[in-house]
PDB file of N, CA and C in Angstrom:
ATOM      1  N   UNK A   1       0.850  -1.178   0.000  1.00  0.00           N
ATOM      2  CA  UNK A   1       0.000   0.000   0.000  1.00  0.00           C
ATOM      3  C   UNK A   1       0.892   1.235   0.000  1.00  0.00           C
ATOM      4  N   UNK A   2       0.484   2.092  -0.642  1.00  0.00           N
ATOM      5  CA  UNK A   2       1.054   3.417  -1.164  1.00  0.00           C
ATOM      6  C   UNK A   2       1.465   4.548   0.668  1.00  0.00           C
ATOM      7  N   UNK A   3       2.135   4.884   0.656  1.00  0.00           N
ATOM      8  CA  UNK A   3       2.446   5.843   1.829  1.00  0.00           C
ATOM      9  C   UNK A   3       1.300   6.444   2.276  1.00  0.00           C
ATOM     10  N   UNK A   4       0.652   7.660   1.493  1.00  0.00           N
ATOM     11  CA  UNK A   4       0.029   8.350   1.813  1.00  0.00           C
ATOM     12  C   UNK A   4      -1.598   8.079   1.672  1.00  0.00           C
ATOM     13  N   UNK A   5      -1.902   6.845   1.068  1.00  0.00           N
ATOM     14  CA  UNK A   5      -2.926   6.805   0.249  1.00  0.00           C
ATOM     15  C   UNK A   5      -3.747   6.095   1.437  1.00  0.00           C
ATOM     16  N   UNK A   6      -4.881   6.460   1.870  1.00  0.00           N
ATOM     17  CA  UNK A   6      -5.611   5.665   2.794  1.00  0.00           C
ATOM     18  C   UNK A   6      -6.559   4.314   2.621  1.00  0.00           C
ATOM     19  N   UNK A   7      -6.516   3.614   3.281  1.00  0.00           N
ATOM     20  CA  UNK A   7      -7.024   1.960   2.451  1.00  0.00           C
ATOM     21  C   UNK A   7      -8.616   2.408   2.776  1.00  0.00           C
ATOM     22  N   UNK A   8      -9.232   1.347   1.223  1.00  0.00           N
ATOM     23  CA  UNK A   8      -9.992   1.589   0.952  1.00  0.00           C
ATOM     24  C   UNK A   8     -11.142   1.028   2.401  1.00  0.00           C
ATOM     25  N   UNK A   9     -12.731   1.009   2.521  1.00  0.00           N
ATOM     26  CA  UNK A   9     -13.708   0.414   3.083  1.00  0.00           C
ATOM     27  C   UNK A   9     -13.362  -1.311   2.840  1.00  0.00           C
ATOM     28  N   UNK A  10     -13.351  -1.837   1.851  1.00  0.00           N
ATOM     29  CA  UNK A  10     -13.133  -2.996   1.602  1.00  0.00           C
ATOM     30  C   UNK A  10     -11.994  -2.973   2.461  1.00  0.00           C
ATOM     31  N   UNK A  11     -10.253  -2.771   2.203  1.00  0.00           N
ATOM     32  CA  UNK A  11      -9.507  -3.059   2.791  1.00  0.00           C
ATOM     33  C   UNK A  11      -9.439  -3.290   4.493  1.00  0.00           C
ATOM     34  N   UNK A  12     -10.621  -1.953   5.001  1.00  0.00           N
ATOM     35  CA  UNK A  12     -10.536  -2.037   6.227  1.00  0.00           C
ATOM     36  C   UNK A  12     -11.119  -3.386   6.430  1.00  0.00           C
ATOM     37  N   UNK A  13     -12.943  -3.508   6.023  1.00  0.00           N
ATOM     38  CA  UNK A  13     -13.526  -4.650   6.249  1.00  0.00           C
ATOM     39  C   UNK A  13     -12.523  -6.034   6.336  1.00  0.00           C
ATOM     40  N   UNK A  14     -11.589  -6.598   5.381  1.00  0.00           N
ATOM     41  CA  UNK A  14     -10.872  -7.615   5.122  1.00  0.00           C
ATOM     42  C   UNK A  14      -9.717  -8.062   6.224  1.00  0.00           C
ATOM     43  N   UNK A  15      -9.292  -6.738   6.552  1.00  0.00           N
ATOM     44  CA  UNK A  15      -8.638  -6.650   8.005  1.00  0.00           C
ATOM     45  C   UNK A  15      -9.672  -7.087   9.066  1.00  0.00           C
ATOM     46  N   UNK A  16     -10.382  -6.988   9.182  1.00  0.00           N
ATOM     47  CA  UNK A  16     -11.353  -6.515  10.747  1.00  0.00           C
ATOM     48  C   UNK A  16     -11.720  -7.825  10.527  1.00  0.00           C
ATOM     49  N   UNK A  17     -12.024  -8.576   9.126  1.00  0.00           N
ATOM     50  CA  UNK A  17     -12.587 -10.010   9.390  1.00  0.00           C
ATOM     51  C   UNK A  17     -11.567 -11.601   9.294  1.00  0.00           C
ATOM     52  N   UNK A  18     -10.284 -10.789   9.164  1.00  0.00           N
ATOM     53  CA  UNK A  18      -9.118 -11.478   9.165  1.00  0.00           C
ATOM     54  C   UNK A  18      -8.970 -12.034  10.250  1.00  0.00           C
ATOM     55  N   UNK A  19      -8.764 -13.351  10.930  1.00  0.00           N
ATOM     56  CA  UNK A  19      -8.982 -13.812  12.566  1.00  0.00           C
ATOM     57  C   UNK A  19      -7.455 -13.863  12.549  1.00  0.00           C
ATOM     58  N   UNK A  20      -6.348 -13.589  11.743  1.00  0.00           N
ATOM     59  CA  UNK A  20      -5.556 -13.232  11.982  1.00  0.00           C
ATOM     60  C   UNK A  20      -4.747 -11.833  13.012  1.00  0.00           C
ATOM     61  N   UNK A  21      -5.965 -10.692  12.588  1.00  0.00           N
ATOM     62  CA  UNK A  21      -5.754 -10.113  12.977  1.00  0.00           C
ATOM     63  C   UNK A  21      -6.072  -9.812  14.558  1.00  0.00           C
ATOM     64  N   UNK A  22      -6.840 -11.121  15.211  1.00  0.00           N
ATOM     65  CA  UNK A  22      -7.309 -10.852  16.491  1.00  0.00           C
ATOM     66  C   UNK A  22      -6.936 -12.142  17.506  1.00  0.00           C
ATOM     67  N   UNK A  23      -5.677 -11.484  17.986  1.00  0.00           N
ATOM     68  CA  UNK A  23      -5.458 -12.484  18.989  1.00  0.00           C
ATOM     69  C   UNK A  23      -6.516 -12.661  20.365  1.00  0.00           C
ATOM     70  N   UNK A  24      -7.026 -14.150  20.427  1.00  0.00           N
ATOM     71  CA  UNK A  24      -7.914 -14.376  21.392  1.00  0.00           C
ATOM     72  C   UNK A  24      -9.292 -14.194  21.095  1.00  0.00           C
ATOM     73  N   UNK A  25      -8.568 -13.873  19.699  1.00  0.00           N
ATOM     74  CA  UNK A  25     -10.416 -13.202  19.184  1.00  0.00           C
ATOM     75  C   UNK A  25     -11.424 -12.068  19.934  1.00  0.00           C
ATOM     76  N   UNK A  26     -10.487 -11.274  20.712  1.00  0.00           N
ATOM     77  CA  UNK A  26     -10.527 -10.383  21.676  1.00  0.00           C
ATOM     78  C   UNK A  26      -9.817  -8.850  21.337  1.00  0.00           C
ATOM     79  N   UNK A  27      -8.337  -9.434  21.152  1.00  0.00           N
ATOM     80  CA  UNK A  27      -7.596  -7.988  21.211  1.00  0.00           C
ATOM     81  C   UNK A  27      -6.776  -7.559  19.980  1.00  0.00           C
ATOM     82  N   UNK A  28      -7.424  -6.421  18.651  1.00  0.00           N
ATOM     83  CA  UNK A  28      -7.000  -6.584  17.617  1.00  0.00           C
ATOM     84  C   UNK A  28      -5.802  -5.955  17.754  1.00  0.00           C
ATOM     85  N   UNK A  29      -4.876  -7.050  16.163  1.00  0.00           N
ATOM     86  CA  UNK A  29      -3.228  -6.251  16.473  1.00  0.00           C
ATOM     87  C   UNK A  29      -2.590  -6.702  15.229  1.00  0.00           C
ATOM     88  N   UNK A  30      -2.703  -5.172  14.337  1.00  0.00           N
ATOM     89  CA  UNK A  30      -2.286  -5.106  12.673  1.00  0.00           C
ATOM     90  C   UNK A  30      -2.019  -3.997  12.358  1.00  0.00           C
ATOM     91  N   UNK A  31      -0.785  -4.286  12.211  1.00  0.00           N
ATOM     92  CA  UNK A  31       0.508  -3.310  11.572  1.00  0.00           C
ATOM     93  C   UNK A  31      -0.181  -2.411  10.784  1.00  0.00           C
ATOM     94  N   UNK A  32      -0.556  -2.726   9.918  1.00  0.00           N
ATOM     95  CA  UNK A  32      -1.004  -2.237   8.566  1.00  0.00           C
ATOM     96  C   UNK A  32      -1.963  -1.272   8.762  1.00  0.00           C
ATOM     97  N   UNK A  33      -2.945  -1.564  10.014  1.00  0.00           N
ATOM     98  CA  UNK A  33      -3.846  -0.234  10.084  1.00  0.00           C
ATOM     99  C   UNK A  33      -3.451   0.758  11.003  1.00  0.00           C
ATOM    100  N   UNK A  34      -3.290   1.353  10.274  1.00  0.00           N
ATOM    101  CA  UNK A  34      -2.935   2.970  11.351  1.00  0.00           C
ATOM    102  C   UNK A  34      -3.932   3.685  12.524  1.00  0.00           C
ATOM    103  N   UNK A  35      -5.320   3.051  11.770  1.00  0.00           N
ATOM    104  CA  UNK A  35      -6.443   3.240  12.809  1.00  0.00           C
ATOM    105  C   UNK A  35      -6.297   2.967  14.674  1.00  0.00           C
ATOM    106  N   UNK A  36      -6.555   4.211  15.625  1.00  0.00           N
ATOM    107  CA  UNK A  36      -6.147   4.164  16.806  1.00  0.00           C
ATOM    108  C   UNK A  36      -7.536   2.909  17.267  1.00  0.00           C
ATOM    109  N   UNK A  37      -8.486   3.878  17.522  1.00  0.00           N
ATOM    110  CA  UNK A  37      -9.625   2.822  17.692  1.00  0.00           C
ATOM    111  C   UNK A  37     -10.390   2.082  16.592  1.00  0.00           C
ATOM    112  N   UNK A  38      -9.973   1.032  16.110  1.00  0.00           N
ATOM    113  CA  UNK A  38     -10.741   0.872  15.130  1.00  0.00           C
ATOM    114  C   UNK A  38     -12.140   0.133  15.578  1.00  0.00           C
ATOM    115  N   UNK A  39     -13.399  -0.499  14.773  1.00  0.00           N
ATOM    116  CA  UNK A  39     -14.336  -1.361  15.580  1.00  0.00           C
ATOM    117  C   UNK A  39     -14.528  -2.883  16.025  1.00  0.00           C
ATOM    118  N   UNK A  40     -14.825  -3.058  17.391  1.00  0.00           N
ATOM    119  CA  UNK A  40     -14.633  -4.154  18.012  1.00  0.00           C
ATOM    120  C   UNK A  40     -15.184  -5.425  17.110  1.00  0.00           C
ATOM    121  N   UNK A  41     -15.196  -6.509  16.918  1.00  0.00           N
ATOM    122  CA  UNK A  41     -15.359  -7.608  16.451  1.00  0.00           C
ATOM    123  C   UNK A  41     -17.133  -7.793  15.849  1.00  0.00           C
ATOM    124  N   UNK A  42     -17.661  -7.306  17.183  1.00  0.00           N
ATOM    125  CA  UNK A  42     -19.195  -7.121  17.078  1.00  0.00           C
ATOM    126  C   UNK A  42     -19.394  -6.017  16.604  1.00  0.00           C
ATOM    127  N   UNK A  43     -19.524  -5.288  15.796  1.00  0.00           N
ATOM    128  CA  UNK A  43     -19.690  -3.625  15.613  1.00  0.00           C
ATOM    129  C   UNK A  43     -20.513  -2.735  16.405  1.00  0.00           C
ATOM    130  N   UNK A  44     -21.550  -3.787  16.785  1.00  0.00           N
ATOM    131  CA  UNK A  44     -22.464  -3.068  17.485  1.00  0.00           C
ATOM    132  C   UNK A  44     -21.926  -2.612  18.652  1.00  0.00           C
ATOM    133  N   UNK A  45     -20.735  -3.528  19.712  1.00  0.00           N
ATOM    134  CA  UNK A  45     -20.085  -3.108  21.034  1.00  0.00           C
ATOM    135  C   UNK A  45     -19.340  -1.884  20.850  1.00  0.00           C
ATOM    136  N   UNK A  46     -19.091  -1.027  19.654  1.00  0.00           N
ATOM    137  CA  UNK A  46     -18.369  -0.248  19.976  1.00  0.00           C
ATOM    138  C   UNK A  46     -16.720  -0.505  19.772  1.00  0.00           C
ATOM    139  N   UNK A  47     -15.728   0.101  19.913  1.00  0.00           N
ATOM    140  CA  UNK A  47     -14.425   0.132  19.620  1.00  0.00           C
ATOM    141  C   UNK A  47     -13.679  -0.715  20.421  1.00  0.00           C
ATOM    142  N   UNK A  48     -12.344  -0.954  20.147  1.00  0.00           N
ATOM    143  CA  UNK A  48     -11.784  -1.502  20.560  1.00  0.00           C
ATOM    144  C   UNK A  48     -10.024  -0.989  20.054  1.00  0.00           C
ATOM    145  N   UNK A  49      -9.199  -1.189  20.881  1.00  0.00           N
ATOM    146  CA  UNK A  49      -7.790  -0.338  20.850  1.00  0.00           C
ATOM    147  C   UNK A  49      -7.013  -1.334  19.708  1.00  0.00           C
ATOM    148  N   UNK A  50      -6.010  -0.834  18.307  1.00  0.00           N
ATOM    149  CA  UNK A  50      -5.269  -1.440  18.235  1.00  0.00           C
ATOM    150  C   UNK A  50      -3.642  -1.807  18.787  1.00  0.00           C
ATOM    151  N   UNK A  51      -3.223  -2.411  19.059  1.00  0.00           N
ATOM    152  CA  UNK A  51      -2.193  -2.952  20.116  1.00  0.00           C
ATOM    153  C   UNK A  51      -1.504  -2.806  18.906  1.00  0.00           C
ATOM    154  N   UNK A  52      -1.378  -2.771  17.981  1.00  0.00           N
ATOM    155  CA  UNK A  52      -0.323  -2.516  17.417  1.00  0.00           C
ATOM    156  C   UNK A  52       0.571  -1.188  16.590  1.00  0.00           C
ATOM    157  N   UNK A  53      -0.624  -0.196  17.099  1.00  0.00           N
ATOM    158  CA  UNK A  53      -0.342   0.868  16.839  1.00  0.00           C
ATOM    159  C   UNK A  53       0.258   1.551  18.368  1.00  0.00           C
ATOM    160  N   UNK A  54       1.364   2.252  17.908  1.00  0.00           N
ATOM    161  CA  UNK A  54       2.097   2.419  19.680  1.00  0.00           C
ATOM    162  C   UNK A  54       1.101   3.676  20.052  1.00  0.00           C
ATOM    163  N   UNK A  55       0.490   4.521  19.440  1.00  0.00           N
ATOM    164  CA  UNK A  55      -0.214   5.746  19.557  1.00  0.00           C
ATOM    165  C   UNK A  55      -1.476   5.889  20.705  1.00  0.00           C
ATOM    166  N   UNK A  56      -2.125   4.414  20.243  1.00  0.00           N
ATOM    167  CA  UNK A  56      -3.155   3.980  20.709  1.00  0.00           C
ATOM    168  C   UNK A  56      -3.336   3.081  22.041  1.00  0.00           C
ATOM    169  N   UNK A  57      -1.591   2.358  22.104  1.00  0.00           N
ATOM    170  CA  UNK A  57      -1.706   1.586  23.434  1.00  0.00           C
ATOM    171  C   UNK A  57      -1.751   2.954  24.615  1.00  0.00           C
ATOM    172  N   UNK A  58      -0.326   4.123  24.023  1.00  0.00           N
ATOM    173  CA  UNK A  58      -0.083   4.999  25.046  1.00  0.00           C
ATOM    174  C   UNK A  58      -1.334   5.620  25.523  1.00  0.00           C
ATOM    175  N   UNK A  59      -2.505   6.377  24.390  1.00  0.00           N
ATOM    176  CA  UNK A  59      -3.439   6.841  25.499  1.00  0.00           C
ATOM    177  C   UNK A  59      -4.881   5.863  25.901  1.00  0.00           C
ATOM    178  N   UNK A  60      -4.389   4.586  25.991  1.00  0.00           N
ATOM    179  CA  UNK A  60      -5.156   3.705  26.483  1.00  0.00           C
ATOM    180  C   UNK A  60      -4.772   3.537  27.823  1.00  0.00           C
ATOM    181  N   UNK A  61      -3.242   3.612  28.262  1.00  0.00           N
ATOM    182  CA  UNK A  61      -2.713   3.998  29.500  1.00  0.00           C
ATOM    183  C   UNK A  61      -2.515   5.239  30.208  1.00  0.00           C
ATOM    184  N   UNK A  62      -2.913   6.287  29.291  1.00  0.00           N
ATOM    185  CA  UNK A  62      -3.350   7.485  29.558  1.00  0.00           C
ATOM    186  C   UNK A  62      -4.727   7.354  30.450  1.00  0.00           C
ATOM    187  N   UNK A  63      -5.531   6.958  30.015  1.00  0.00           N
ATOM    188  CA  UNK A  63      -6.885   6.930  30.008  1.00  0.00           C
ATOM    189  C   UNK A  63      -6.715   6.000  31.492  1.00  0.00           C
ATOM    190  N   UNK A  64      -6.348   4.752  31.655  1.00  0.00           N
ATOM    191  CA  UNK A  64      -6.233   4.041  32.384  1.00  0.00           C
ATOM    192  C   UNK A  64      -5.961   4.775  34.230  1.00  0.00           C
ATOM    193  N   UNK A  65      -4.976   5.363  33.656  1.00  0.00           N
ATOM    194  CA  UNK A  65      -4.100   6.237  35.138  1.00  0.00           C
ATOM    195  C   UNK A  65      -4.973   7.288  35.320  1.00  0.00           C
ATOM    196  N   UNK A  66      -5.582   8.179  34.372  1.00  0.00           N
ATOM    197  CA  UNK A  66      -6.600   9.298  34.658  1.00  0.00           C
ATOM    198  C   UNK A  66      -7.527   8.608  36.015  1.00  0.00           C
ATOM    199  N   UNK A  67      -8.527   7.294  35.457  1.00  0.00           N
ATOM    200  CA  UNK A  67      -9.660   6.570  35.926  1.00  0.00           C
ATOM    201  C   UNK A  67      -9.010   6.488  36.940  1.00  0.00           C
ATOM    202  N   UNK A  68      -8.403   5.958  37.135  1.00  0.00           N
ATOM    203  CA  UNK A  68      -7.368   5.155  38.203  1.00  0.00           C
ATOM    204  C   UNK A  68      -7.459   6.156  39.446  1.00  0.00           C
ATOM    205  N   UNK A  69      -6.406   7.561  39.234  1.00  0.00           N
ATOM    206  CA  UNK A  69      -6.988   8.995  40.102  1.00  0.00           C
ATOM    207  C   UNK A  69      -7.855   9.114  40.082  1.00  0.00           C
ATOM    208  N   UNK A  70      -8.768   9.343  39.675  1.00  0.00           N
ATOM    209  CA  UNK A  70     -10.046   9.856  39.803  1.00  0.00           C
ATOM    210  C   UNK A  70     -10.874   9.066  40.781  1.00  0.00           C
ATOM    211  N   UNK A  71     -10.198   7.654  40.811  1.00  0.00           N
ATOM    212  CA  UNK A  71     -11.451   6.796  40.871  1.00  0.00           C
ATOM    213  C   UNK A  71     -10.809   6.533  42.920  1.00  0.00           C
ATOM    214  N   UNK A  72      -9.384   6.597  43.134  1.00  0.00           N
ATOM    215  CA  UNK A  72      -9.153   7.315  44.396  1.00  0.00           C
ATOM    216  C   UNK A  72      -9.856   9.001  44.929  1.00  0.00           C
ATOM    217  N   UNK A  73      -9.758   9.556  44.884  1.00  0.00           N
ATOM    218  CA  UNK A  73     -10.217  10.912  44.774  1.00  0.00           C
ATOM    219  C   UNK A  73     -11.476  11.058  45.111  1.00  0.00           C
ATOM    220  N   UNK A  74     -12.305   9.971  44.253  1.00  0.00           N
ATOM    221  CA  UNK A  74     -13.850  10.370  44.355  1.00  0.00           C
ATOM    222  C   UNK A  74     -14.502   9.427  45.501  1.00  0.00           C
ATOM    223  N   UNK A  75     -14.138   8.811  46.430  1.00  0.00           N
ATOM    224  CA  UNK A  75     -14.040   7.710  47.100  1.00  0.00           C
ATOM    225  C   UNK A  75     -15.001   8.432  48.170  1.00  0.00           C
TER     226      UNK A  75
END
């Protein structure tokens, strides 16, 4: 795939139904998509993080440590 060129609907779909791409069939993790959240397995649940994008683990641990304070704090 071209540098700049963004993959097509098909391409995404082919990824997302690739069971390659989902270890545990739980936690997706593919190089190839640049997508931070892309959608969870079920579409209907909503998103899910790719692990293989480093962008997306960091503010998943962002997010994590926020809750985390907060969730002392509000006690």
């Amino acid at each position: 795939m071209e540098r700049n060129k963004k993959p097509s609907k098909e391409t995404k779909d082919n990824w997302h139904n690739d069971s390659n791409n989902w270890i545990w069939g739980i936690f997706y993790y593919n190089k190839e998509d640049k997508r931070m959240f892309p959608p969870k397995r079920n579409k209907l649940m909503g998103w899910t993080t790719n692990f293989a994008n480093p962008n997306s683990v960091f503010i998943l641990i962002i997010i994590i440590a926020i809750l985390c304070v907060l969730g002392k704090y509000i006690k």
